[in-house]
Protein backbone atom coordinates (compact mmCIF):
# COMPACT_ATOMS: atom_id res chain seq x y z
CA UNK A 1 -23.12 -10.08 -2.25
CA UNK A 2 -24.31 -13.11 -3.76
CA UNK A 3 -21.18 -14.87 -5.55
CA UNK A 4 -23.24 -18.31 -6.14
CA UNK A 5 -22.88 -19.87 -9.54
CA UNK A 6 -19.56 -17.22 -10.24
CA UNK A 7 -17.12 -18.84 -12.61
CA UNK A 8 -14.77 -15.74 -12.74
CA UNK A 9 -13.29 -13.73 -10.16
CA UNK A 10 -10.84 -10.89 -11.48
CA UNK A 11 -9.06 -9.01 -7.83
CA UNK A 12 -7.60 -5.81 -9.02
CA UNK A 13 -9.00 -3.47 -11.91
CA UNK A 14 -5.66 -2.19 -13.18
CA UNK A 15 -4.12 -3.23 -16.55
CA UNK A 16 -3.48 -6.90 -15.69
CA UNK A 17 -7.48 -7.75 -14.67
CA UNK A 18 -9.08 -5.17 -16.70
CA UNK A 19 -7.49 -7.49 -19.49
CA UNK A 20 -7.86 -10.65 -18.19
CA UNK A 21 -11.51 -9.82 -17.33
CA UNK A 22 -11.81 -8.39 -20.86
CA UNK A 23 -10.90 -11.21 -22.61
CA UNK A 24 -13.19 -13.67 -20.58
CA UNK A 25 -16.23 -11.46 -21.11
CA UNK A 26 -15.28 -11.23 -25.02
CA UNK A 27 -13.46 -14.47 -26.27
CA UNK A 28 -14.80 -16.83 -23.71
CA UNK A 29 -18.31 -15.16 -23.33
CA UNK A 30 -18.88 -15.68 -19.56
CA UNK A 31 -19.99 -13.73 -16.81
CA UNK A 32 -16.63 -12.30 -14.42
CA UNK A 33 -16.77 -10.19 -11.21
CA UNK A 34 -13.90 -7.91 -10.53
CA UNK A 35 -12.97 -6.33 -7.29
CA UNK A 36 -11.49 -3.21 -6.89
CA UNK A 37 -10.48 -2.04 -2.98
CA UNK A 38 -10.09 1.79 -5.05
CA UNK A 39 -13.37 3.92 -5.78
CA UNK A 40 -12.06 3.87 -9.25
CA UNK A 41 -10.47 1.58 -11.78
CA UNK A 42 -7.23 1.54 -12.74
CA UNK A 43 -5.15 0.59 -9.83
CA UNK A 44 -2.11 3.01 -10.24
CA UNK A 45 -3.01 4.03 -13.92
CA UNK A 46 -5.34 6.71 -12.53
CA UNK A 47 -5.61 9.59 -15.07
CA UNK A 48 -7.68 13.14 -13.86
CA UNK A 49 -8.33 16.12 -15.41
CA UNK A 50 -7.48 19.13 -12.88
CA UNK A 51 -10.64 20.79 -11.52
CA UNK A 52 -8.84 24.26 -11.19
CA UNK A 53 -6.48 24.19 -14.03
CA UNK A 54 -7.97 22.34 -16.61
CA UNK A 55 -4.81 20.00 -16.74
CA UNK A 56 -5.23 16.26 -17.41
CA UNK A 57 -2.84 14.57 -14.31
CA UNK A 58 -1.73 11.20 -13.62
CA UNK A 59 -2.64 10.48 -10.10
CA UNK A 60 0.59 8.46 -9.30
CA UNK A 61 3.50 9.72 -10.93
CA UNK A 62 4.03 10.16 -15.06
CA UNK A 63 2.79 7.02 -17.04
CA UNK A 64 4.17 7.00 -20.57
CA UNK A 65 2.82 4.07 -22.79
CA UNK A 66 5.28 2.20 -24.57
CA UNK A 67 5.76 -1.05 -26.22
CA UNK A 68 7.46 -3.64 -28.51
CA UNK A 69 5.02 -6.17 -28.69
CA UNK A 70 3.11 -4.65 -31.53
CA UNK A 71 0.44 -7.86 -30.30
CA UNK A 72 -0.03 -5.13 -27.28
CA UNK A 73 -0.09 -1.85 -29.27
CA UNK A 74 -3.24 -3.39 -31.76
CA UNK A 75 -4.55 -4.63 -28.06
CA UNK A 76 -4.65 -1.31 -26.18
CA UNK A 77 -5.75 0.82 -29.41
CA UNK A 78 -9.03 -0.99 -28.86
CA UNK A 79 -10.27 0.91 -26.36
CA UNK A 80 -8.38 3.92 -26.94
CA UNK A 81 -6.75 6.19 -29.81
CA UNK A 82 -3.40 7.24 -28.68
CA UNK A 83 -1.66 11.06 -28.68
CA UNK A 84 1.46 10.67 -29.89
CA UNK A 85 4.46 11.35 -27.57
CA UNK A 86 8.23 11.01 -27.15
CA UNK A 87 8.93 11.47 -23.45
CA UNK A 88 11.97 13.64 -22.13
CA UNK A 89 13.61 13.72 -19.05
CA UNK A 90 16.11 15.85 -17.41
CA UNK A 91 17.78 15.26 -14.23
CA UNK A 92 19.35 18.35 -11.79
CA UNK A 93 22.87 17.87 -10.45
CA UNK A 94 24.88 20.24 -8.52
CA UNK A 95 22.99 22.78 -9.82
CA UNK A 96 23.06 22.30 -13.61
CA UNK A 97 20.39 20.30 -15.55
CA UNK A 98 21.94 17.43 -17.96
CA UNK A 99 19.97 14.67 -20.15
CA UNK A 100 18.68 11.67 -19.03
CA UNK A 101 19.14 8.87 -19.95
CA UNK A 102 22.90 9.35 -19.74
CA UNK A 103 24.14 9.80 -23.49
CA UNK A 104 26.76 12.07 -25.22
CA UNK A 105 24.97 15.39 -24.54
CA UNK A 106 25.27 14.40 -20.52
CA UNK A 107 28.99 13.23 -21.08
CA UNK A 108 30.22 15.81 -22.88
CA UNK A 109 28.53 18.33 -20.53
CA UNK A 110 29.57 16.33 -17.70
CA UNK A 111 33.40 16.46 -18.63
CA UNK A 112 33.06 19.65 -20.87
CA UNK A 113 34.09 17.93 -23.89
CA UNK A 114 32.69 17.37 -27.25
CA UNK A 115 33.71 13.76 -28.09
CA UNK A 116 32.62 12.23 -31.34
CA UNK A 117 30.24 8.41 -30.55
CA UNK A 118 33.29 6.44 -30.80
CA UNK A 119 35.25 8.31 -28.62
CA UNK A 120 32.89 9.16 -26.27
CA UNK A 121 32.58 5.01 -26.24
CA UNK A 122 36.46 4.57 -25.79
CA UNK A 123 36.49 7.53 -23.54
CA UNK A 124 33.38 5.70 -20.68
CA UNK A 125 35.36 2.35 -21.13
CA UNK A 126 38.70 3.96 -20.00
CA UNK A 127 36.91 5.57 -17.04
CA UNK A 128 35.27 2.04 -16.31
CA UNK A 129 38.97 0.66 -16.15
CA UNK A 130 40.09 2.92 -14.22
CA UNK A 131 37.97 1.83 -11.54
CA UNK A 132 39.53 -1.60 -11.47
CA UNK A 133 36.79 -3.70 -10.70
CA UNK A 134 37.38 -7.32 -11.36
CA UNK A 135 34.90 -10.47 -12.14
CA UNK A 136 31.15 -10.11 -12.08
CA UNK A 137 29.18 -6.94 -10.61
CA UNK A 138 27.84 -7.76 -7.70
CA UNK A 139 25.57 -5.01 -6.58
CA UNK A 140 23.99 -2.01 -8.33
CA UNK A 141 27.33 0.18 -7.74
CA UNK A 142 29.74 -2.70 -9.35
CA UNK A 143 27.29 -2.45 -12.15
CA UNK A 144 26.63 0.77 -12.94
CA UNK A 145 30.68 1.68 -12.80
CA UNK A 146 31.17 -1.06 -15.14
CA UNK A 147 28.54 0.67 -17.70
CA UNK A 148 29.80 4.34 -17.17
CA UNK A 149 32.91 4.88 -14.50
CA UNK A 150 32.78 5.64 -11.21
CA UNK A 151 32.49 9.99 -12.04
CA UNK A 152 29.24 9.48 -14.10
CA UNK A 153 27.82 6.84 -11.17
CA UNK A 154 28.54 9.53 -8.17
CA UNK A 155 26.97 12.07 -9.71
CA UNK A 156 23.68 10.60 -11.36
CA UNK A 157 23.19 7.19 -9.94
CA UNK A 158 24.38 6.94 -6.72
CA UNK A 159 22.35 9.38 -4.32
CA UNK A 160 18.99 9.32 -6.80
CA UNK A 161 19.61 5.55 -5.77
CA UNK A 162 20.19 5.95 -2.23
CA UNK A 163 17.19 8.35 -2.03
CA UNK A 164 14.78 5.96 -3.80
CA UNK A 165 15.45 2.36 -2.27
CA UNK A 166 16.73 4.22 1.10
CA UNK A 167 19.55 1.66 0.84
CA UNK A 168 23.11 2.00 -0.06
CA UNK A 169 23.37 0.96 -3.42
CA UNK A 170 26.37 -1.81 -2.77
CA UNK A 171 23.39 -3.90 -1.07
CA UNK A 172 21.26 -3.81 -3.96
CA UNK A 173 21.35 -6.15 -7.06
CA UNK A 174 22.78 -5.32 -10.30
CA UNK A 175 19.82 -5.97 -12.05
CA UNK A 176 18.35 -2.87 -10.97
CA UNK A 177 20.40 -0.55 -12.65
CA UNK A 178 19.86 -2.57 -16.51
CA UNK A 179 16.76 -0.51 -16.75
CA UNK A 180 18.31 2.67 -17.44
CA UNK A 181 19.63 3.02 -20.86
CA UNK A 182 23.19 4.16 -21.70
CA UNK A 183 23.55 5.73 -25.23
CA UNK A 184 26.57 6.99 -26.92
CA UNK A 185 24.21 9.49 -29.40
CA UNK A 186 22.34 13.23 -29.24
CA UNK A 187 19.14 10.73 -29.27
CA UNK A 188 17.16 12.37 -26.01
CA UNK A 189 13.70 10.24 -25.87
CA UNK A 190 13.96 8.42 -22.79
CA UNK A 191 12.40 5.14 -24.32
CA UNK A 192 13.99 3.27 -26.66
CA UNK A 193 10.47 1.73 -28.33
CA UNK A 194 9.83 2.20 -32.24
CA UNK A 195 8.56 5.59 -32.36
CA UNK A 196 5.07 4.66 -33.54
CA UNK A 197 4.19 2.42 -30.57
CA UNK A 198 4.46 5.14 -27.92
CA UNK A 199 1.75 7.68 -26.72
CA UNK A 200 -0.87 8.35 -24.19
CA UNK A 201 -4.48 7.83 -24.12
CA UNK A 202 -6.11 10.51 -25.66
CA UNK A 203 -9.06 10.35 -23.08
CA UNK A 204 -6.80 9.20 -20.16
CA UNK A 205 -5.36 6.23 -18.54
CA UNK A 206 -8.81 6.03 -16.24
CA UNK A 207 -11.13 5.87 -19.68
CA UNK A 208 -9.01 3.47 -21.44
CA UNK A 209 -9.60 1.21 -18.74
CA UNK A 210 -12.55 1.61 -18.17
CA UNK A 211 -13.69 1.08 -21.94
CA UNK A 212 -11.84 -2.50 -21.19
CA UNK A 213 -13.86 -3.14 -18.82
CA UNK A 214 -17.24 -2.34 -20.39
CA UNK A 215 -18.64 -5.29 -21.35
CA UNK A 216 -22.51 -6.40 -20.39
CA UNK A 217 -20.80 -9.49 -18.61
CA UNK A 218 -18.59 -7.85 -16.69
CA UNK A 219 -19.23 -6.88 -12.89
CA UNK A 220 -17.53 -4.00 -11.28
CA UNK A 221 -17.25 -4.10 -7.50
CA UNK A 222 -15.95 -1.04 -6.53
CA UNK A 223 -14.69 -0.49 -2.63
CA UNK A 224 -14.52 -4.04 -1.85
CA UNK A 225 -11.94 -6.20 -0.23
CA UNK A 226 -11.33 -9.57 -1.62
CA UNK A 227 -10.82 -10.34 1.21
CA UNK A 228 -13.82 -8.93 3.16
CA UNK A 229 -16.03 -11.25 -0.06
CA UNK A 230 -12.99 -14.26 0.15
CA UNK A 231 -15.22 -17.02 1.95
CA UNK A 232 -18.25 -16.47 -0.41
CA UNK A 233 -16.61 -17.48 -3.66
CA UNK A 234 -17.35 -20.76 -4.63
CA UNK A 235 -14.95 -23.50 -4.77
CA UNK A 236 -14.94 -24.07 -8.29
CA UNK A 237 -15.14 -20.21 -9.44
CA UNK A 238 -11.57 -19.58 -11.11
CA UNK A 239 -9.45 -16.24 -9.50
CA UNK A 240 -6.91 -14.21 -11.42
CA UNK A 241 -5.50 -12.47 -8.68
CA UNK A 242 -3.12 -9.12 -8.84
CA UNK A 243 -2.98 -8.38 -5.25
CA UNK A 244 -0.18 -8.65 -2.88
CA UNK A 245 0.99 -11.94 -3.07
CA UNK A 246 2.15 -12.49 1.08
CA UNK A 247 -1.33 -10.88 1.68
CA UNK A 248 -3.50 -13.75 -0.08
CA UNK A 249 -1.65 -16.61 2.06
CA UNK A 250 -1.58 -14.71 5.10
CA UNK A 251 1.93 -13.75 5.43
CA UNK A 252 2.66 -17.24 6.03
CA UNK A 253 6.35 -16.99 4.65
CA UNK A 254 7.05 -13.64 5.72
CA UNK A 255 6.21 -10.46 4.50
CA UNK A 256 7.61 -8.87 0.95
CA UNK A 257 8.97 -5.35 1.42
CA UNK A 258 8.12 -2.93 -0.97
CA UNK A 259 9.29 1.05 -1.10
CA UNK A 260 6.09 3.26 -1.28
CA UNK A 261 5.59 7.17 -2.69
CA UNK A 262 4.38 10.52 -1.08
CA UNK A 263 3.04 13.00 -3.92
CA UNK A 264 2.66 16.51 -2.78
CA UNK A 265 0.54 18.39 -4.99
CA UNK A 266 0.28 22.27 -5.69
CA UNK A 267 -0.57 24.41 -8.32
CA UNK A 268 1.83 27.57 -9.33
CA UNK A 269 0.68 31.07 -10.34
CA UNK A 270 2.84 30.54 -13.72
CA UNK A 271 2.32 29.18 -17.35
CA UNK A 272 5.42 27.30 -17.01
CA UNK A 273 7.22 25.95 -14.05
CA UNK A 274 10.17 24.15 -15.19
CA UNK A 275 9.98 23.54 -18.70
CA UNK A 276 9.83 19.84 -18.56
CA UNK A 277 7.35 17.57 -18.05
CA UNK A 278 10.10 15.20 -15.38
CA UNK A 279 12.79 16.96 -13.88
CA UNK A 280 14.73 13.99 -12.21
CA UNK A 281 16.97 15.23 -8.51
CA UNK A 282 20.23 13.52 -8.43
CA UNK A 283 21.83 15.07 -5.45
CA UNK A 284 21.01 13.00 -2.30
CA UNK A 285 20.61 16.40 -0.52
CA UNK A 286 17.61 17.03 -2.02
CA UNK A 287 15.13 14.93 -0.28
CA UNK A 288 12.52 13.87 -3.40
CA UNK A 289 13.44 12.61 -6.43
CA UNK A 290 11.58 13.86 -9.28
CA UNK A 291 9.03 16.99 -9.72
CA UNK A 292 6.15 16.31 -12.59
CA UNK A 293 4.25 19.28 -14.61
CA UNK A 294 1.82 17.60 -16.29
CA UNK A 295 1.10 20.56 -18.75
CA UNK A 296 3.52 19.04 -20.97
CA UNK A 297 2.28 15.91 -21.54
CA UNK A 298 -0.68 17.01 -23.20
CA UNK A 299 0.15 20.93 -24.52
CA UNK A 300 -2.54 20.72 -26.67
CA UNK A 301 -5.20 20.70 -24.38
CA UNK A 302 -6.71 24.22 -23.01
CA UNK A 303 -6.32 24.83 -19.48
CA UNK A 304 -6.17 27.80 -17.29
CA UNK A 305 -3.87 30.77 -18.48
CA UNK A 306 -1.10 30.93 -15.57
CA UNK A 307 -1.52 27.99 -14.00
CA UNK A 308 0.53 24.86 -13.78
CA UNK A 309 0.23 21.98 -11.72
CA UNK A 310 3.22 20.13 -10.09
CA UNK A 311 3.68 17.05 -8.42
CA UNK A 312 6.49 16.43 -5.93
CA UNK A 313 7.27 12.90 -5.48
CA UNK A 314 9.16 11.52 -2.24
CA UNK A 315 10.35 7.78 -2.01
CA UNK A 316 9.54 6.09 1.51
CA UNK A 317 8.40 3.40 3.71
CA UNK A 318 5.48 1.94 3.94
CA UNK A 319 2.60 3.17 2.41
CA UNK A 320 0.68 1.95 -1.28
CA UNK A 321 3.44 -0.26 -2.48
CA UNK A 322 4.96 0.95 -5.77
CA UNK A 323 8.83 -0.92 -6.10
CA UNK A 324 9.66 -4.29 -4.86
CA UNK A 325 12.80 -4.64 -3.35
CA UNK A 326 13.87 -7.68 -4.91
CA UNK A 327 17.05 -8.46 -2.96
CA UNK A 328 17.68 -12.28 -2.29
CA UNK A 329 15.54 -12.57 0.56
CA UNK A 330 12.40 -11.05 -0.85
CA UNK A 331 13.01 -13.65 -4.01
CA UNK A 332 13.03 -15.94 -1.81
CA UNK A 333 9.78 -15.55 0.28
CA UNK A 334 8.25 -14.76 -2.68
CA UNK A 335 9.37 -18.30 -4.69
CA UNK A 336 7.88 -19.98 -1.74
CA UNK A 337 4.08 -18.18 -2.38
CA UNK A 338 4.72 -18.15 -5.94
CA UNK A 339 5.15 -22.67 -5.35
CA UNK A 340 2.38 -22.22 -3.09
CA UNK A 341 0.31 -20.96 -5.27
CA UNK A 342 1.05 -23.25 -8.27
CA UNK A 343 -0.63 -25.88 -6.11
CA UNK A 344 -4.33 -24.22 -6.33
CA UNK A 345 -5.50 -25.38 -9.44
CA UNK A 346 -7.96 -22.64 -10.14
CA UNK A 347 -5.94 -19.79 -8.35
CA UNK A 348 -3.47 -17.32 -11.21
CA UNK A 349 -1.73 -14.77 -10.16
CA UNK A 350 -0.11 -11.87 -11.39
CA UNK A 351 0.63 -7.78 -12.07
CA UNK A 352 2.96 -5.83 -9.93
CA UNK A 353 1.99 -6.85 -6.76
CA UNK A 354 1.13 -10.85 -7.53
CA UNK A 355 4.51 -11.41 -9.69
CA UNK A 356 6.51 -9.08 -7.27
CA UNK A 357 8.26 -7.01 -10.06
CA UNK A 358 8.04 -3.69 -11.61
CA UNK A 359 6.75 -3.88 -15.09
CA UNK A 360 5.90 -1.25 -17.57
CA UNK A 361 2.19 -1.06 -18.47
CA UNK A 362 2.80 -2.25 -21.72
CA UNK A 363 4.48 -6.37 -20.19
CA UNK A 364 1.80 -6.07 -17.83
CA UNK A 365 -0.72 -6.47 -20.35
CA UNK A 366 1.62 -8.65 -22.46
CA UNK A 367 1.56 -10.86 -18.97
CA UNK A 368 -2.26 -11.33 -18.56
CA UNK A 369 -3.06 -11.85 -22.79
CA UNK A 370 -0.15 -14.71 -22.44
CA UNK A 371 -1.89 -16.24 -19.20
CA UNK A 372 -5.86 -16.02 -20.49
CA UNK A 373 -3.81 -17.95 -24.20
CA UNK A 374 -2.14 -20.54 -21.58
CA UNK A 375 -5.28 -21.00 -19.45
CA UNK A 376 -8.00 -21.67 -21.40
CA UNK A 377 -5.70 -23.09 -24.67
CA UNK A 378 -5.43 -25.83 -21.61
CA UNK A 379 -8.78 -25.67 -20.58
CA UNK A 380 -9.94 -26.76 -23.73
CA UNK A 381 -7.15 -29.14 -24.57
């Protein structure tokens, strides 16, 4: 591979380099090479449509877009038009299904009671009371009691927790539990995003992407290893980087732990398995957390007549890495390459894996179109 004379190096083709790369090729009008280690684009945005079924799958779990940055919405409908949808989830617990995110249909099904907003408000603060925790939350349990009581916690939180980070939850941070919503309303969408900024790609995640990246001076290097290509890239030739962050500096400061997923596939003889398109597990007996029938995504597409696809997912070790497990020592190692880092002039990182968090698709890309304004604003300063 001859890299001489390359200016641009993108390393990863999900949605944090397919938009920086984009926006290189289009506002700055130079050449850029991205790397993908994948046979296809996308990272973990992988859309497919089912050979046997007809069903249009996501290959790593259910991705519903969403956004407030309406910058991002204008962005993304570039390359794509956009079904609409309002995603629903339901979660199983001791054998009865209940709303997610937890709101007054899940308390007042919960408790068997049929409290009014206000007093279903007055009613979770009483139970958080009674719990008597004092000061701060400290941990993911202290938090979560404080938002709903201890009864609500044990039964929804506390073993999907345990199952997913394989960790009690009193050793996790409290900032975990802030993403899930708590509403005291019969509203059931599980995002809370103006309703005209979510959807899904109505050609798939895969196409979207891969429109971004169609530009004449973009280069696609599919099945390739930065790292295998690392020495060849000139000095001076500029990398945006959304690879594993310990990986790029050699594990130097230790390595970041992550918690990876096992999908088990399999198709069922039915036209509808369980009427959802998420059905969440809260009981820590039951050893995955959440089954996906991707029929229901998209119900207006054809597919086979009594045939559904589902998609068992199981949190575990090792693995691709999905969550980081940002407790204080991964922070830490990971301030130490992210102050590394800052001392390579023409090195950026970022994404899931370079920035170490989780982030909906929608930050990701607000993420890389604030970087490309920051670097080359400066660049041309």
């Amino acid at each position: 591979m001859n890299l001489s004379g390359l200016k641009y190096l993108v390393v990863g083709s999900g949605l944090w380099g397919a938009a920086i790369a984009e926006r290189i090729a289009s506002v700055v009008k130079e050449r850029v090479l991205v790397v993908e280690k994948r046979r296809r684009v996308g990272g973990m945005c992988q859309s497919f449509v089912h050979k046997e079924t007809g069903i249009e799958c996501h290959a790593d779990g259910t991705h519903i877009f969403h956004t407030r940055f309406p910058e991002v919405w204008d962005y993304v409908r570039r390359f794509s038009d956009f079904i609409p949808y309002r995603h629903k989830v339901l979660t199983t617990c001791k054998g009865r299904v209940y709303n997610m995110p937890i709101g007054l249909a899940t308390i007042n099904a919960w408790y068997g009671l049929a409290l009014k907003p206000h007093e279903a408000l007055a009613f979770i603060e009483e139970e958080a009371r009674r719990s008597d925790l004092t000061g701060e939350p400290r941990n993911l349990e202290e938090k979560a009691v404080s938002l709903i009581g201890r009864p609500l916690y044990e039964a929804f939180i506390k073993g999907y927790t345990q199952k997913q980070w394989n960790a009690d939850p009193k050793s996790l941070p409290a900032s975990i539990i802030t993403r899930l919503p708590i509403r005291m309303n019969y509203n059931f969408d599980y995002f809370s995003d103006p309703w005209d900024m979510q959807g899904l790609p109505a050609k798939g995640y895969s196409t979207l992407i891969e429109n971004m990246l169609a530009r004449p001076n973009i280069s696609l290097a599919l099945e390739t290893n930065f790292f295998d290509i690392r020495a060849l890239v000139p000095p001076s030739c500029v990398v945006f980087y959304s690879g594993p962050v310990d990986r790029l500096f050699d594990n130097r400061f230790g390595t970041l732990e992550w918690r990876g997923l096992r999908f088990e596939w399999r198709v069922e003889d039915r036209d509808d398995w369980q009427g959802t398109s998420v059905m969440n597990y809260a009981d820590v007996e039951v050893p995955y957390t959440r089954i996906h029938e991707y029929k229901h995504l998209r119900p207006e597409q054809p597919c086979t007549a009594g045939k559904t696809v589902l998609c068992v997912e199981y949190p575990e070790a090792g693995g691709e890495p999905y969550y980081p497990v940002n407790v204080e020592r991964n922070d830490k190692i990971y301030a130490l390459y992210r102050e590394e880092s800052e001392k390579i002039d023409n090195l950026h990182i970022g994404g899931r894996l370079g920035s170490y968090r989780y982030y909906d698709m929608d930050k990701t890309i607000h993420e890389a179109l604030t970087l490309f304004d920051q670097v080359f604003r400066e660049s041309s300063v």
